[in-house]
PDB file of N, CA and C in Angstrom:
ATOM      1  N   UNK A   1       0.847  -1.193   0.000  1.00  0.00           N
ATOM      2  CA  UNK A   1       0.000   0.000   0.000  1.00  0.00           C
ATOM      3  C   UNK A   1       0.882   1.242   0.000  1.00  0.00           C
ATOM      4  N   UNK A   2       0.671   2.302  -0.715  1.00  0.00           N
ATOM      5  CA  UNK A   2       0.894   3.243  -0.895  1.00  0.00           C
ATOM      6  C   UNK A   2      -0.181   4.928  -0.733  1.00  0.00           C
ATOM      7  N   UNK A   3      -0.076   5.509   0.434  1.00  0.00           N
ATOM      8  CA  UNK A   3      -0.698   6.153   0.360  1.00  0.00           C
ATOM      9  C   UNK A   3      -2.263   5.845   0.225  1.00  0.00           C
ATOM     10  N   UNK A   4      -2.783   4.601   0.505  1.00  0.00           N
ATOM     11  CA  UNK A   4      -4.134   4.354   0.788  1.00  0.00           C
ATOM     12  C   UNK A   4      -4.417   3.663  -0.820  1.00  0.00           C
ATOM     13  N   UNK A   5      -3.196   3.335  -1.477  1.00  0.00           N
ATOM     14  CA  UNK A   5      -3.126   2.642  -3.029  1.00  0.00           C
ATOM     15  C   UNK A   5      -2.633   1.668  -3.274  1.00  0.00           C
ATOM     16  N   UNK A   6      -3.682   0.454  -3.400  1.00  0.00           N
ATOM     17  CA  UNK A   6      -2.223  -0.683  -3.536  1.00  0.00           C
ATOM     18  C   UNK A   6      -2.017  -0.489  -4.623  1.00  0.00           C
ATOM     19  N   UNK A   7      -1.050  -1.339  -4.737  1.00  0.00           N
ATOM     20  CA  UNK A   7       0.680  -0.959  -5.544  1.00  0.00           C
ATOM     21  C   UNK A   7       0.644  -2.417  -5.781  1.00  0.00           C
ATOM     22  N   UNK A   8       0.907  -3.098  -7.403  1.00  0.00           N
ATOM     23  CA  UNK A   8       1.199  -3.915  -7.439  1.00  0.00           C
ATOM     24  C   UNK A   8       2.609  -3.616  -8.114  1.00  0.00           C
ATOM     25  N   UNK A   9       3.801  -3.778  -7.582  1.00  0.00           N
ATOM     26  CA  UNK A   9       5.124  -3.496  -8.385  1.00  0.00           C
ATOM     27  C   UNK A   9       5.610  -5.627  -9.067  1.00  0.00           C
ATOM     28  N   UNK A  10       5.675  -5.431 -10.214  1.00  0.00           N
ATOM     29  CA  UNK A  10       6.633  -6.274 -10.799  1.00  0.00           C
ATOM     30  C   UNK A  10       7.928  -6.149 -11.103  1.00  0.00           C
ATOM     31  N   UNK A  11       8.519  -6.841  -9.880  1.00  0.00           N
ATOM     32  CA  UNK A  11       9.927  -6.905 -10.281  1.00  0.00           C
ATOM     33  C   UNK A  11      11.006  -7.186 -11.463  1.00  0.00           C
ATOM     34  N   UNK A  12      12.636  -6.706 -11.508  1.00  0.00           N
ATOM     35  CA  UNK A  12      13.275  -7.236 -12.578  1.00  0.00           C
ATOM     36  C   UNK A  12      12.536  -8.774 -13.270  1.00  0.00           C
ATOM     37  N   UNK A  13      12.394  -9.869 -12.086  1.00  0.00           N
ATOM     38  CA  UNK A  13      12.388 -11.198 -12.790  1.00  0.00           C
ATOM     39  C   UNK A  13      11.047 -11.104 -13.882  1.00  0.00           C
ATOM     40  N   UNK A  14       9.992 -10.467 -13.694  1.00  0.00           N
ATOM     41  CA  UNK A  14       9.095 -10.173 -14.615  1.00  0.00           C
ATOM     42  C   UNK A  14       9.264  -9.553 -16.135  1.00  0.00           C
ATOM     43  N   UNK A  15      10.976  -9.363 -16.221  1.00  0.00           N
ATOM     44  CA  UNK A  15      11.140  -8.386 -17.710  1.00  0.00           C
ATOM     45  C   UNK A  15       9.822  -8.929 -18.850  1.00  0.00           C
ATOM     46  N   UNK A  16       9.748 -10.471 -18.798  1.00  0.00           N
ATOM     47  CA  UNK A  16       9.407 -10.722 -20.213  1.00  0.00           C
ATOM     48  C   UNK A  16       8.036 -11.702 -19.676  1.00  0.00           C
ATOM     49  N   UNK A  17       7.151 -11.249 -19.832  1.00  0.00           N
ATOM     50  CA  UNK A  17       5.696 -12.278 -19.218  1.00  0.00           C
ATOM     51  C   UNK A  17       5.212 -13.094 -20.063  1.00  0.00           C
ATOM     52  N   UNK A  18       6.106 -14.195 -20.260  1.00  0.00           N
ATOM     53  CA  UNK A  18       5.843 -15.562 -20.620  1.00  0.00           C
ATOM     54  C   UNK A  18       4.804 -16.335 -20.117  1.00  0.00           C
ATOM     55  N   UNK A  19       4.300 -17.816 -21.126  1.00  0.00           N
ATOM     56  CA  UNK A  19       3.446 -17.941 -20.447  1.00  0.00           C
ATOM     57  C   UNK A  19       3.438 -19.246 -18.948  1.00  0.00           C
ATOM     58  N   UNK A  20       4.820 -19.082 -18.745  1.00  0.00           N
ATOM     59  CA  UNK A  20       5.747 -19.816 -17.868  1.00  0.00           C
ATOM     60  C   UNK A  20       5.727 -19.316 -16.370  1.00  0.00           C
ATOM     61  N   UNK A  21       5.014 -17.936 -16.702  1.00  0.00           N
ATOM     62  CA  UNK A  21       5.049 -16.769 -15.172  1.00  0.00           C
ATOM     63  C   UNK A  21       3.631 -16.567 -15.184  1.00  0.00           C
ATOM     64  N   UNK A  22       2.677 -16.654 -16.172  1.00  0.00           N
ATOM     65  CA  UNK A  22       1.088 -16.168 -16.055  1.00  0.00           C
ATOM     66  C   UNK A  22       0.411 -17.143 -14.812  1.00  0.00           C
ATOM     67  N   UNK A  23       0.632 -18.008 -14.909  1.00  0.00           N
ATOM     68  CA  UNK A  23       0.063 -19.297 -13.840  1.00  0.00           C
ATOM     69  C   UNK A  23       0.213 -18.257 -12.441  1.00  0.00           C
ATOM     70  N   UNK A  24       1.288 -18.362 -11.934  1.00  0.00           N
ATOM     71  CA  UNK A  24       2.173 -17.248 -10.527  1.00  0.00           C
ATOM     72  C   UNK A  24       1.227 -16.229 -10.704  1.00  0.00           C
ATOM     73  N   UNK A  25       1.447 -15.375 -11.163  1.00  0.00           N
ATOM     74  CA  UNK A  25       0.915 -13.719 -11.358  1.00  0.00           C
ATOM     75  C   UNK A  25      -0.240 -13.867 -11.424  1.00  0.00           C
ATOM     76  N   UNK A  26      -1.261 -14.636 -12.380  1.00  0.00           N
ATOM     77  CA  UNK A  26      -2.550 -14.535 -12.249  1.00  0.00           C
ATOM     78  C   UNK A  26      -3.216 -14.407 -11.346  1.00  0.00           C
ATOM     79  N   UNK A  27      -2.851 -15.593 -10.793  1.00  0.00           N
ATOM     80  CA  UNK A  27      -4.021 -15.772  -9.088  1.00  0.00           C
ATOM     81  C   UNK A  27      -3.392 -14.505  -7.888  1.00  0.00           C
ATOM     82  N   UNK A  28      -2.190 -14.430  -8.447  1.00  0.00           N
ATOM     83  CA  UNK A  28      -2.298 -12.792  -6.727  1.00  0.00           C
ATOM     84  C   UNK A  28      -2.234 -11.825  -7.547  1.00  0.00           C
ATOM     85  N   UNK A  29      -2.696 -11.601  -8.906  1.00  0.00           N
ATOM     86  CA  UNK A  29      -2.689 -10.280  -9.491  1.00  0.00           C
ATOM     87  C   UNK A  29      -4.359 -10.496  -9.035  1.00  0.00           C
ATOM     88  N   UNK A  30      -4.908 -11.595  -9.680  1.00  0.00           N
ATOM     89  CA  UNK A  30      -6.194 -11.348  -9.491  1.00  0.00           C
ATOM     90  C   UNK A  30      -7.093 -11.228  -8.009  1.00  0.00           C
ATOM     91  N   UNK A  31      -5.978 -12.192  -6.983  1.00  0.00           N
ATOM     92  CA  UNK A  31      -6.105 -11.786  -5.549  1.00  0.00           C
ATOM     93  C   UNK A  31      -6.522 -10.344  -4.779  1.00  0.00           C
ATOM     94  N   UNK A  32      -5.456 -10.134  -5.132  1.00  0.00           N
ATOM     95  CA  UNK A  32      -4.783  -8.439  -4.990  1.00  0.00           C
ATOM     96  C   UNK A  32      -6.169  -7.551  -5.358  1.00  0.00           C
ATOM     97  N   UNK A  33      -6.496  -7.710  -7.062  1.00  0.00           N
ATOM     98  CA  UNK A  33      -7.198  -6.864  -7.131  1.00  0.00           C
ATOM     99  C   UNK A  33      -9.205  -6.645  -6.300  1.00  0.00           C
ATOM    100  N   UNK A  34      -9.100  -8.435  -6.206  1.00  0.00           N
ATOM    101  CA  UNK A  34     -10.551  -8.520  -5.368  1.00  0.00           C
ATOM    102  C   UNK A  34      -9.951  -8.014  -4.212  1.00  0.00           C
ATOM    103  N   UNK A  35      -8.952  -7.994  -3.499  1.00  0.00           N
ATOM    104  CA  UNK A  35      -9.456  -7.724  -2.283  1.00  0.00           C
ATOM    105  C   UNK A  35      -8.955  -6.227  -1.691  1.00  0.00           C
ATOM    106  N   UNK A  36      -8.616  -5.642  -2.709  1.00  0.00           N
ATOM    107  CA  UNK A  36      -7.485  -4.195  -2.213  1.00  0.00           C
ATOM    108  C   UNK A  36      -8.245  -3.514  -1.686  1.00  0.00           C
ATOM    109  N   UNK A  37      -8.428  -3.044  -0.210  1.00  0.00           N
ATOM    110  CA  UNK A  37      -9.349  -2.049   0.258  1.00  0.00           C
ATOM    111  C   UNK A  37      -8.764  -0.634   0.963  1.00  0.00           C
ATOM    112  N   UNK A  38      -9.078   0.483   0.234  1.00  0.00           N
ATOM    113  CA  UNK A  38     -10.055   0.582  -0.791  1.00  0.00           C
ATOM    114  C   UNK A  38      -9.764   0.293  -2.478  1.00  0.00           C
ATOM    115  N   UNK A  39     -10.284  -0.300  -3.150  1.00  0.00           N
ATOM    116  CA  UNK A  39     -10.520  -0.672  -4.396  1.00  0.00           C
ATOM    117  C   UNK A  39      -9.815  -0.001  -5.338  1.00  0.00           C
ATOM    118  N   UNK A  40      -8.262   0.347  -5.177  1.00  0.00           N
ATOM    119  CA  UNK A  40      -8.113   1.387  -5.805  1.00  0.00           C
ATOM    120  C   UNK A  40      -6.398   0.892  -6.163  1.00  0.00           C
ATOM    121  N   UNK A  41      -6.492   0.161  -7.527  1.00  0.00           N
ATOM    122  CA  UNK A  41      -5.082  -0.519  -7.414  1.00  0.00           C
ATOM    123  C   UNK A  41      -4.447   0.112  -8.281  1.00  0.00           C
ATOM    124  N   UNK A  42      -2.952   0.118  -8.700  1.00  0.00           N
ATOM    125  CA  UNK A  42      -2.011   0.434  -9.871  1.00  0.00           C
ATOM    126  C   UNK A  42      -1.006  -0.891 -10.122  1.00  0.00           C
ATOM    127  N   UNK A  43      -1.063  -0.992 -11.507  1.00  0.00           N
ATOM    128  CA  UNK A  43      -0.246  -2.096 -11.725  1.00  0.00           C
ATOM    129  C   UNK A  43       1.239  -1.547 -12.084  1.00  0.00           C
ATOM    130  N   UNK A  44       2.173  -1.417 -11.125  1.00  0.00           N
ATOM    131  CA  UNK A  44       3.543  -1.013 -12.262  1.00  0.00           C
ATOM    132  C   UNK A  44       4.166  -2.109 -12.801  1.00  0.00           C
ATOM    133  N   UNK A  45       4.548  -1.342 -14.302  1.00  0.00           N
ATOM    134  CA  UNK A  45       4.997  -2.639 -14.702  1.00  0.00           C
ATOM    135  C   UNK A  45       6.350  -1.684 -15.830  1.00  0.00           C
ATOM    136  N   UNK A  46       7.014  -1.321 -14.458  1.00  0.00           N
ATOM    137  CA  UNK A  46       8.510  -0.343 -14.987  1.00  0.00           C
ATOM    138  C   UNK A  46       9.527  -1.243 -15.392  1.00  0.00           C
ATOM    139  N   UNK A  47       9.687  -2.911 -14.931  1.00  0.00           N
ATOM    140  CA  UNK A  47      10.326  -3.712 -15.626  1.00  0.00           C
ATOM    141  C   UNK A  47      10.107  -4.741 -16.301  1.00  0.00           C
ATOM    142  N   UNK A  48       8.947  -4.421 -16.894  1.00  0.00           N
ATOM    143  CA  UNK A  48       8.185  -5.052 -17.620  1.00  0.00           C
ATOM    144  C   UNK A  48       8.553  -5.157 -19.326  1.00  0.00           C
ATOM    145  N   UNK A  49       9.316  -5.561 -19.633  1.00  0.00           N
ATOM    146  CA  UNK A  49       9.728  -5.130 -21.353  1.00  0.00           C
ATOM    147  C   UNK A  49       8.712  -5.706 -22.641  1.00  0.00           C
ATOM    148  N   UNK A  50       7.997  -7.049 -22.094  1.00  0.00           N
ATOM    149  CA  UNK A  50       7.094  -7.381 -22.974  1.00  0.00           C
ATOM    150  C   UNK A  50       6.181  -8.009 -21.978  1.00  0.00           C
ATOM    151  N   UNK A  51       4.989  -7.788 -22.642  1.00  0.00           N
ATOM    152  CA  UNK A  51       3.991  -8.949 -22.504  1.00  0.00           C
ATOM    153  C   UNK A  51       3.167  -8.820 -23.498  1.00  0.00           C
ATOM    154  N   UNK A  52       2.279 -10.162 -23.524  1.00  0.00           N
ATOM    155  CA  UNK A  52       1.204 -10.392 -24.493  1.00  0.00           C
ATOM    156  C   UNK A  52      -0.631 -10.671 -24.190  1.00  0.00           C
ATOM    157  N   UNK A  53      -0.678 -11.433 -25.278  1.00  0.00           N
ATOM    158  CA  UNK A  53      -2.612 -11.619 -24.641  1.00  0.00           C
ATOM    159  C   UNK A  53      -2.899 -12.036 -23.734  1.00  0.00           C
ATOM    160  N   UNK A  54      -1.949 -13.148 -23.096  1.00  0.00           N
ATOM    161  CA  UNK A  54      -2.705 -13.908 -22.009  1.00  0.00           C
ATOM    162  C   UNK A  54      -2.330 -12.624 -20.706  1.00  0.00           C
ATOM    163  N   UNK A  55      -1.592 -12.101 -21.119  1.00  0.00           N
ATOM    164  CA  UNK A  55      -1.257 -10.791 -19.875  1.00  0.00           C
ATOM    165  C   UNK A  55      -2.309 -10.028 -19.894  1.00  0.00           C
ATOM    166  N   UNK A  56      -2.584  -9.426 -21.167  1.00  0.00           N
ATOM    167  CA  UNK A  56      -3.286  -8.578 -21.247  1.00  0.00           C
ATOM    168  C   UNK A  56      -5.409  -8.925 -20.818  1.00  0.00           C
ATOM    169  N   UNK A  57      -5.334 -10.342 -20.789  1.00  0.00           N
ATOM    170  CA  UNK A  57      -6.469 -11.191 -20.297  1.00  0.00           C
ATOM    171  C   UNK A  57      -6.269 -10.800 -18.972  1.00  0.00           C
ATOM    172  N   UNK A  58      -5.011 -10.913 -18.162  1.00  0.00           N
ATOM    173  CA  UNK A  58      -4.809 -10.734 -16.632  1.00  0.00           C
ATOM    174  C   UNK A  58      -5.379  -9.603 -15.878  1.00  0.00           C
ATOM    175  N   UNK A  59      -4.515  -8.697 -16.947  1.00  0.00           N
ATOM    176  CA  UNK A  59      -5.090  -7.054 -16.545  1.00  0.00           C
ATOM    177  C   UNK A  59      -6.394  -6.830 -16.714  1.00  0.00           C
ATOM    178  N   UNK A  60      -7.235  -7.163 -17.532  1.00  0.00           N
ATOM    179  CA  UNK A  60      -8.836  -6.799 -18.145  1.00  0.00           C
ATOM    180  C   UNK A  60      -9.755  -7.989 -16.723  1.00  0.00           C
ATOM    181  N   UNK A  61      -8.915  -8.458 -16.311  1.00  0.00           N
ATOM    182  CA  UNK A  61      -9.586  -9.562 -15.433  1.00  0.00           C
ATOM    183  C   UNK A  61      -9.900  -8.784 -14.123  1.00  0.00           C
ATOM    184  N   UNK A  62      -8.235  -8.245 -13.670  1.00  0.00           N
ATOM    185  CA  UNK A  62      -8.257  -7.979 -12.547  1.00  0.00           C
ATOM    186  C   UNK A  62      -9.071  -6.193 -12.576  1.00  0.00           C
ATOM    187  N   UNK A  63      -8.769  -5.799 -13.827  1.00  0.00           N
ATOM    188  CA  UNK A  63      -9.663  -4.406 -13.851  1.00  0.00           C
ATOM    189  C   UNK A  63     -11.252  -4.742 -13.647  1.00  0.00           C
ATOM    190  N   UNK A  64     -11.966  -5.985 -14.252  1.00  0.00           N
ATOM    191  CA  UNK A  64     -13.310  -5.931 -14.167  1.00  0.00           C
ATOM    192  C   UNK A  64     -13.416  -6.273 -12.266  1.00  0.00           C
ATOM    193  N   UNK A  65     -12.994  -6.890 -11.560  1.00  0.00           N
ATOM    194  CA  UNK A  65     -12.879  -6.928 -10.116  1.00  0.00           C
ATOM    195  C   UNK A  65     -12.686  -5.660  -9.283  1.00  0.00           C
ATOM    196  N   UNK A  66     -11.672  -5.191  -9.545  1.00  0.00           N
ATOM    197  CA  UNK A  66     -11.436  -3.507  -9.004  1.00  0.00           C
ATOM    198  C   UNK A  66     -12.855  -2.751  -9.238  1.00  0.00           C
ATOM    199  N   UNK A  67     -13.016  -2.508 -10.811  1.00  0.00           N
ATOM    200  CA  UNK A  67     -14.097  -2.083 -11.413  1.00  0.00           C
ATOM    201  C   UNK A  67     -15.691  -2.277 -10.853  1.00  0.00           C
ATOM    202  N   UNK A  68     -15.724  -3.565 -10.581  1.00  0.00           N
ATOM    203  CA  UNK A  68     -17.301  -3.974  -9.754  1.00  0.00           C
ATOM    204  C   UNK A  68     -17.121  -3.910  -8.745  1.00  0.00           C
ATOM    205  N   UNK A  69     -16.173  -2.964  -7.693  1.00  0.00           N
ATOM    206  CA  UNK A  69     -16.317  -2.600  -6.410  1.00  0.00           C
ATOM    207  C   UNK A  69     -16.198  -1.278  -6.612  1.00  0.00           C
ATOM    208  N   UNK A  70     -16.194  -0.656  -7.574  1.00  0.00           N
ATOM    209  CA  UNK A  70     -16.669   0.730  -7.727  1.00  0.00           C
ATOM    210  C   UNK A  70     -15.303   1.547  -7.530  1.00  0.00           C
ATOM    211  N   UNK A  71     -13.897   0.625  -7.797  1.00  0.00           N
ATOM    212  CA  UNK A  71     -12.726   1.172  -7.522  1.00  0.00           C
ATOM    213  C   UNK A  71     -12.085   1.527  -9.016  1.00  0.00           C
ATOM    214  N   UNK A  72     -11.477   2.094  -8.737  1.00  0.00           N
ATOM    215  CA  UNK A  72      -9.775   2.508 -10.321  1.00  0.00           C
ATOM    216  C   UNK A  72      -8.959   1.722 -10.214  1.00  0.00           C
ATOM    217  N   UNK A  73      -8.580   1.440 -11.559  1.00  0.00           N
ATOM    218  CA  UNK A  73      -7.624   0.684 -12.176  1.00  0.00           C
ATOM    219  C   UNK A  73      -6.701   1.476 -12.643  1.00  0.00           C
ATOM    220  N   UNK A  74      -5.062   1.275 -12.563  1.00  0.00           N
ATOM    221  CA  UNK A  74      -4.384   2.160 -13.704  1.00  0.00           C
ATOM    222  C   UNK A  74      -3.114   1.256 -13.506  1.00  0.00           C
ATOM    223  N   UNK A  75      -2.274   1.640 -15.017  1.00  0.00           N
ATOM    224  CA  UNK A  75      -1.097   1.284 -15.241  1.00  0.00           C
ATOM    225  C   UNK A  75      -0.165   2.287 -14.635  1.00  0.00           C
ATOM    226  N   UNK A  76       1.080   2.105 -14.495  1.00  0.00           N
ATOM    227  CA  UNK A  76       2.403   2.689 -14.418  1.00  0.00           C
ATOM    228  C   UNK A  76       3.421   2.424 -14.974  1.00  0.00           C
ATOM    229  N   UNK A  77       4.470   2.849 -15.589  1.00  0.00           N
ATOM    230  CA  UNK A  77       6.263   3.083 -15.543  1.00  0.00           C
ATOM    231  C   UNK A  77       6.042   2.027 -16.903  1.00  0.00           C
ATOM    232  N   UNK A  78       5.488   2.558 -17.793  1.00  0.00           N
ATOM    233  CA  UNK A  78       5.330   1.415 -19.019  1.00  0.00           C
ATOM    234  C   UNK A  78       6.249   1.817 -19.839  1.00  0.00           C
ATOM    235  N   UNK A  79       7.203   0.323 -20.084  1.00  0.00           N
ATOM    236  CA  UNK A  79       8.441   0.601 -21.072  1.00  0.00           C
ATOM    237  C   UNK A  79       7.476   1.288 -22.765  1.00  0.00           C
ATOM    238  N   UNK A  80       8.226   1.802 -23.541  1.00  0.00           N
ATOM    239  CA  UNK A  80       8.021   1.982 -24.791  1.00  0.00           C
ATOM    240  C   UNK A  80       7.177   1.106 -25.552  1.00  0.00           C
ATOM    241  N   UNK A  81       7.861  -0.403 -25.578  1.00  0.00           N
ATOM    242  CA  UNK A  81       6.895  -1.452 -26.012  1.00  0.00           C
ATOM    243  C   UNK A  81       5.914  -1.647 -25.498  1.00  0.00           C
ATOM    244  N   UNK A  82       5.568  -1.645 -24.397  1.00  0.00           N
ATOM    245  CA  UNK A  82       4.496  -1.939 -23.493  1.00  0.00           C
ATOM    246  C   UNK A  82       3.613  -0.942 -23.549  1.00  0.00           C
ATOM    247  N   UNK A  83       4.198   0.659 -23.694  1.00  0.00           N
ATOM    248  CA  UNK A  83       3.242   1.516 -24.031  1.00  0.00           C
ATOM    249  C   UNK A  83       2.460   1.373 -25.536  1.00  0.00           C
ATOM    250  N   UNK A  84       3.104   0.982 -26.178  1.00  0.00           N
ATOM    251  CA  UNK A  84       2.453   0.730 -27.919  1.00  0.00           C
ATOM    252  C   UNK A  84       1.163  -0.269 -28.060  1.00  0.00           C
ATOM    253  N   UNK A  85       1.679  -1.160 -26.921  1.00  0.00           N
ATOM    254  CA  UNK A  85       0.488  -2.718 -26.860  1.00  0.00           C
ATOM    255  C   UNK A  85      -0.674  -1.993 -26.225  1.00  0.00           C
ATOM    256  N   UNK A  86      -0.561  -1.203 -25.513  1.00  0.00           N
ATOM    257  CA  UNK A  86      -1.525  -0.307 -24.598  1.00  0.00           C
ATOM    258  C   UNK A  86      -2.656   0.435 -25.331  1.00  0.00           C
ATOM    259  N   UNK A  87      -1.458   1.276 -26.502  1.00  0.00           N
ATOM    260  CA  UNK A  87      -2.232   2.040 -27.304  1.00  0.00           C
ATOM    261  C   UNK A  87      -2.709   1.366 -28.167  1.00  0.00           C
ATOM    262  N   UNK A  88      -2.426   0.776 -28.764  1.00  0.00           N
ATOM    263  CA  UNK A  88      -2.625  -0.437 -30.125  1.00  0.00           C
ATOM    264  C   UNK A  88      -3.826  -1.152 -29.890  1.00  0.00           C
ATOM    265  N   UNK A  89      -4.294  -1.539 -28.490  1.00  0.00           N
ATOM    266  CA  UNK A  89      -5.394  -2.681 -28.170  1.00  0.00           C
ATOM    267  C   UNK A  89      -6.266  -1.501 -27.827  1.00  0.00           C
ATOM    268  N   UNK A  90      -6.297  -0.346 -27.870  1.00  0.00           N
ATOM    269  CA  UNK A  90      -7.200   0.922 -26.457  1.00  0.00           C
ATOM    270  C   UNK A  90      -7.075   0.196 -25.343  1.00  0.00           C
ATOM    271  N   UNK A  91      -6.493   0.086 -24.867  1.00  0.00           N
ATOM    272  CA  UNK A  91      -6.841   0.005 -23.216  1.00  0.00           C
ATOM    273  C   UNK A  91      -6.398   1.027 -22.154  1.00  0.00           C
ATOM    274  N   UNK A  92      -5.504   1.952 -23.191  1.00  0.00           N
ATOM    275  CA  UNK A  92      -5.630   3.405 -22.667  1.00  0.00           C
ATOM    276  C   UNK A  92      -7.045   4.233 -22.648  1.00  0.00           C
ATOM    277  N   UNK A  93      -7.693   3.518 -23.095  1.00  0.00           N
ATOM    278  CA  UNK A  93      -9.166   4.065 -22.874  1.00  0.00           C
ATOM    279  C   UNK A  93     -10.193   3.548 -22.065  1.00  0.00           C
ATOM    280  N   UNK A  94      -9.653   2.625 -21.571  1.00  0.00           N
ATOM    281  CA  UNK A  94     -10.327   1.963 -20.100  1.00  0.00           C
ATOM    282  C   UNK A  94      -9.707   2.295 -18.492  1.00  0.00           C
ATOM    283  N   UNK A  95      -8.223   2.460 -18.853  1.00  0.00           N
ATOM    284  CA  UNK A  95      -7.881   2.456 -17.811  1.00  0.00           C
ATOM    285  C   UNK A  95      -6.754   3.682 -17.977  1.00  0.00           C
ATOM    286  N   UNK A  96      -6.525   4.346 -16.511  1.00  0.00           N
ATOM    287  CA  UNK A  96      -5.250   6.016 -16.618  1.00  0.00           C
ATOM    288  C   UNK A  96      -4.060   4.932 -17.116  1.00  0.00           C
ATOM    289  N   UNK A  97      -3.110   5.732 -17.538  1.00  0.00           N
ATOM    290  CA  UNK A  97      -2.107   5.308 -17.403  1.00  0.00           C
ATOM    291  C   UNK A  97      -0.699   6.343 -17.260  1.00  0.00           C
ATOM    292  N   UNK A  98      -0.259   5.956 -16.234  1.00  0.00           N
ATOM    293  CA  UNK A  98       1.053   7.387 -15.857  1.00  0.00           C
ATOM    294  C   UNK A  98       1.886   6.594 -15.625  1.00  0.00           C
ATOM    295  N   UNK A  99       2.993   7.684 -15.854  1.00  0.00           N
ATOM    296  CA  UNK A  99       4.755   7.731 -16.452  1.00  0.00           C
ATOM    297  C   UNK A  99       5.234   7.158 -15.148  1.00  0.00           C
ATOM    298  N   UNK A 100       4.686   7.393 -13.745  1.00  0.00           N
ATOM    299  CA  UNK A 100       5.455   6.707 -12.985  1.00  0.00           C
ATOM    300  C   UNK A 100       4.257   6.205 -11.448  1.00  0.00           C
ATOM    301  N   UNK A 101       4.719   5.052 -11.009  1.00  0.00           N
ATOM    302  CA  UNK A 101       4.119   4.916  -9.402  1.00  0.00           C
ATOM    303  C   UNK A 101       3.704   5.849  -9.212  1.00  0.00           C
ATOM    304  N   UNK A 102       4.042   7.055  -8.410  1.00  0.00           N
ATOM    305  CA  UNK A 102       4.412   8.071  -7.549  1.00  0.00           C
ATOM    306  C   UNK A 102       3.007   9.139  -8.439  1.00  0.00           C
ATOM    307  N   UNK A 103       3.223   9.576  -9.482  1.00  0.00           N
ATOM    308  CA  UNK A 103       2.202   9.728  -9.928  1.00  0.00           C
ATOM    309  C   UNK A 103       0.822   9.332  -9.972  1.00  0.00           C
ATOM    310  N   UNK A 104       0.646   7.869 -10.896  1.00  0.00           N
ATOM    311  CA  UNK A 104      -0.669   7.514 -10.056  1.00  0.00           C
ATOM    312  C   UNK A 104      -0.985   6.827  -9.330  1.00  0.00           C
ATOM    313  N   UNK A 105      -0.270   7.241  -7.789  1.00  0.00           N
ATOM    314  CA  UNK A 105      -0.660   6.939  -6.398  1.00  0.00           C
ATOM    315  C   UNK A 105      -1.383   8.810  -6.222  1.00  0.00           C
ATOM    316  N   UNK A 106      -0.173   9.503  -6.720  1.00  0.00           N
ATOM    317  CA  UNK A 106      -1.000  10.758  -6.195  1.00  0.00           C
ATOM    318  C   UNK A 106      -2.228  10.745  -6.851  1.00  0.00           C
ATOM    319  N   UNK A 107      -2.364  10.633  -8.277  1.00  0.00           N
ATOM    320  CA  UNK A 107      -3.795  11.104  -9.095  1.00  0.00           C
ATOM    321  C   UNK A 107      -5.325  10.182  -8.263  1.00  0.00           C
ATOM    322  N   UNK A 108      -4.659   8.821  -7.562  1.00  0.00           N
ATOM    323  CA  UNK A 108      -5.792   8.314  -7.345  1.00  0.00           C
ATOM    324  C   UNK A 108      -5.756   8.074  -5.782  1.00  0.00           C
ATOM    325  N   UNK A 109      -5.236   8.580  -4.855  1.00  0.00           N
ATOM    326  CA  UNK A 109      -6.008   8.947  -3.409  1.00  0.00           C
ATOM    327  C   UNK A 109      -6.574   9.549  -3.280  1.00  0.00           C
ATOM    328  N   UNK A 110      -6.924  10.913  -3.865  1.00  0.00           N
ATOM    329  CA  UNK A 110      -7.718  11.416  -3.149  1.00  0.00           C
ATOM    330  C   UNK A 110      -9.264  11.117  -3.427  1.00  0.00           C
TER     331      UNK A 110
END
């Protein structure tokens, strides 16, 4: 938690989200997001260099959970590539997405 925000940070070992790591991540990404109180999560994913559909299934999963508790969803610290998959699918149009943590922890406490 951050400032009344959970914080999901993915570490270095996450550079590349294979589907060798989705099994792990799924169930406490999707954990995380049912139970974050208040409802108000950020996914950073600053060492994140790729991911794909079944990731992008993860995120739309754990956003509809956040989402039906009447909470925000947002991305953070998205490499270049990761920003393109973002824009490319819209899902910058479902969910904020800012340049760093620290940012949207501030945009979404209050």
């Amino acid at each position: 938690k951050q400032q009344g925000v959970t914080v999901i940070h993915l570490g270095r070992e996450y550079e590349n989200l294979d589907e060798s790591l989705l099994d792990e991540l799924r169930a406490a990404i999707l954990d995380v997001s049912e139970t974050a109180d208040p409802p108000k999560v950020v996914l950073d994913l600053s060492h994140t260099k790729f991911f794909g559909s079944a990731f992008i299934e993860i995120m739309f999963r754990a956003w509809k959970r956040v989402d039906a508790r009447g909470g925000t969803f947002a991305l953070s610290g998205l490499t270049k590539y990761c920003a393109e998959i973002v824009e490319v699918t819209h899902l910058d149009r479902l969910w904020k997405v800012f340049p760093s943590r620290d940012e949207a922890v501030a945009a979404m406490k209050g």
